[in-house]
C-alpha atoms as a PDB file:
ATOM      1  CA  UNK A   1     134.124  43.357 196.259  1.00  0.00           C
ATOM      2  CA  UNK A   2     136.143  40.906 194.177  1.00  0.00           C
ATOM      3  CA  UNK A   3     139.410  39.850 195.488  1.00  0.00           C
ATOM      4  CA  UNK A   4     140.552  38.723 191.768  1.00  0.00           C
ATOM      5  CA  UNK A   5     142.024  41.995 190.561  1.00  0.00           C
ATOM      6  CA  UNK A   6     144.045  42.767 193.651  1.00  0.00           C
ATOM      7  CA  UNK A   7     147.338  40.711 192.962  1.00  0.00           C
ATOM      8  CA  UNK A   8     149.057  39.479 196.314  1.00  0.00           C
ATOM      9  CA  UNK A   9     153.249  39.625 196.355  1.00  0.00           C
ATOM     10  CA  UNK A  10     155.106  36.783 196.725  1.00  0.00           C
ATOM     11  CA  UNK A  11     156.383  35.732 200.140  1.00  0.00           C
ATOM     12  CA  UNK A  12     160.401  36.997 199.141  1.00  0.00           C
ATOM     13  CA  UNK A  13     159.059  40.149 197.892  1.00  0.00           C
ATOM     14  CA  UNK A  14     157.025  40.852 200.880  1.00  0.00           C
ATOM     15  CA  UNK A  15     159.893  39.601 203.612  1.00  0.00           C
ATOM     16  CA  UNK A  16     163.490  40.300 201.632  1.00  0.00           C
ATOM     17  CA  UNK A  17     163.911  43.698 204.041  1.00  0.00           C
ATOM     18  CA  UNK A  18     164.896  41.539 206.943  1.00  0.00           C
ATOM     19  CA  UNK A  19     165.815  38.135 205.706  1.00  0.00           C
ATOM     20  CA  UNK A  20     168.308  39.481 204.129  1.00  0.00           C
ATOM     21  CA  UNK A  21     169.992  41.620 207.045  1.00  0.00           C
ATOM     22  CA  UNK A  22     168.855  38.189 209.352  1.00  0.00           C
ATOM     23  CA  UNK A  23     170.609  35.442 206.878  1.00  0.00           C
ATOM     24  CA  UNK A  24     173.481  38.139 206.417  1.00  0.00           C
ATOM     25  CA  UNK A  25     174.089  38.579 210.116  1.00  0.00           C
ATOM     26  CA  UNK A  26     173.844  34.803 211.064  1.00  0.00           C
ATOM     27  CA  UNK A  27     176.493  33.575 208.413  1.00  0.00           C
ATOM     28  CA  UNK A  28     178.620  36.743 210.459  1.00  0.00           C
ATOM     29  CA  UNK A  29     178.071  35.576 213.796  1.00  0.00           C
ATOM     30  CA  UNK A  30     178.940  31.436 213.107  1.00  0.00           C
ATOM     31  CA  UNK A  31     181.959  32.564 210.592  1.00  0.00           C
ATOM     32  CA  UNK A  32     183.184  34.393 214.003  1.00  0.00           C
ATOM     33  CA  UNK A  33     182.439  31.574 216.182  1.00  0.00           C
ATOM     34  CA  UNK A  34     183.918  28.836 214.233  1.00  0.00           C
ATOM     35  CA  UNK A  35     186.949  31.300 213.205  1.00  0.00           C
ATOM     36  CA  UNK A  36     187.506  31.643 216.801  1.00  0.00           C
ATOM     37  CA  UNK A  37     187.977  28.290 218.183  1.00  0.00           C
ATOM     38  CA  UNK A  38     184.562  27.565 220.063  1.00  0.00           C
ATOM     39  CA  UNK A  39     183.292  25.444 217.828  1.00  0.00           C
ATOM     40  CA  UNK A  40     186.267  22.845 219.415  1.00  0.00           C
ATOM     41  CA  UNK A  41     185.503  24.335 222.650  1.00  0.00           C
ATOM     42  CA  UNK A  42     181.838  23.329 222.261  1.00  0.00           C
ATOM     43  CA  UNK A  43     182.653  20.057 221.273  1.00  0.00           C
ATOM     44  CA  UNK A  44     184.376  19.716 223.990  1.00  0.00           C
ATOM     45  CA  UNK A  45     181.533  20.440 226.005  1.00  0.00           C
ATOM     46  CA  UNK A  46     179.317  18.109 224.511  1.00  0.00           C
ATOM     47  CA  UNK A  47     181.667  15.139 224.790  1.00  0.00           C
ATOM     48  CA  UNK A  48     181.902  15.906 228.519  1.00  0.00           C
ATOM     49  CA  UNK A  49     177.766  15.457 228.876  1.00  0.00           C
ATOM     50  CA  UNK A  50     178.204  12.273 226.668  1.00  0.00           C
ATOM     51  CA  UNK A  51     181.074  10.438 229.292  1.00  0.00           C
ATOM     52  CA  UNK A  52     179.331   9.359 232.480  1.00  0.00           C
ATOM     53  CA  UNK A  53     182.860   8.730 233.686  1.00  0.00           C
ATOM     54  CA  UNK A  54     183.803  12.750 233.937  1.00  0.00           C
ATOM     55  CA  UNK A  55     180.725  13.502 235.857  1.00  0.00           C
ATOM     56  CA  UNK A  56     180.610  10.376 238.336  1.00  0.00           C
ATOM     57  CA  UNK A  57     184.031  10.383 239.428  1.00  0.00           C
ATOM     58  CA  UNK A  58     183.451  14.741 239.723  1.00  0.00           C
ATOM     59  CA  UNK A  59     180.567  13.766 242.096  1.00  0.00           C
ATOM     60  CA  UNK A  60     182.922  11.353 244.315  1.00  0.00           C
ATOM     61  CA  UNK A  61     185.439  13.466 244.551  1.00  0.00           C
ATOM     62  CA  UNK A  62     182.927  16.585 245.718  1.00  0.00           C
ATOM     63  CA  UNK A  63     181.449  13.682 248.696  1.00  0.00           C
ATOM     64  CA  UNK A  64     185.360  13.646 249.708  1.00  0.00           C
ATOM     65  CA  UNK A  65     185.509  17.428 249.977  1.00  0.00           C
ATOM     66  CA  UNK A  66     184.026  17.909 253.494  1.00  0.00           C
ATOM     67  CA  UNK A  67     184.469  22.382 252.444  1.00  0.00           C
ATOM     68  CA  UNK A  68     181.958  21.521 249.485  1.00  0.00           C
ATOM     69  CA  UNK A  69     179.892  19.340 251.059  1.00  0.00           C
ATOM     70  CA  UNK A  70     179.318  21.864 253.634  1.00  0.00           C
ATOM     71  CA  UNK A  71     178.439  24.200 250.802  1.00  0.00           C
ATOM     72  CA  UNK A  72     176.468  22.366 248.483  1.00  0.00           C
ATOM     73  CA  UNK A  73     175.139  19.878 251.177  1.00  0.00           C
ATOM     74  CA  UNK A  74     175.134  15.904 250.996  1.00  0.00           C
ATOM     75  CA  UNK A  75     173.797  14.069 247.693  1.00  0.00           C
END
């Protein structure tokens, strides 16, 4: 068989059907999350990782707690 005449579709024409409802429905979802105020929120939450100083002095204060270390056990 030759595998000249049979003409193969281009990779939008083949895959528009759902990129199109997959592009369409991401751009939704972060226009509702930024919109709603998580996008601060999750900054938030990434400067927290980033300070040592949050966590550490967190960790003290749970040694000091003698009901959480009884929960969570020593360190």
């Amino acid at each position: 068989m030759n595998n000249e005449i049979i003409e193969e579709k281009s990779w939008w024409k083949r895959n528009w059907k759902w990129f199109l409802p997959l592009i369409s429905f991401t751009l939704i979802c972060l226009t509702l999350f930024f919109s709603s105020g998580m996008g601060g929120h999750m900054a938030d939450f990434a400067q927290a990782y980033a300070d040592t100083e949050l966590y550490e002095n967190a960790l003290k204060k749970v040694q000091q707690n003698k009901k959480a270390t009884n929960l969570l056990g020593q360190l």
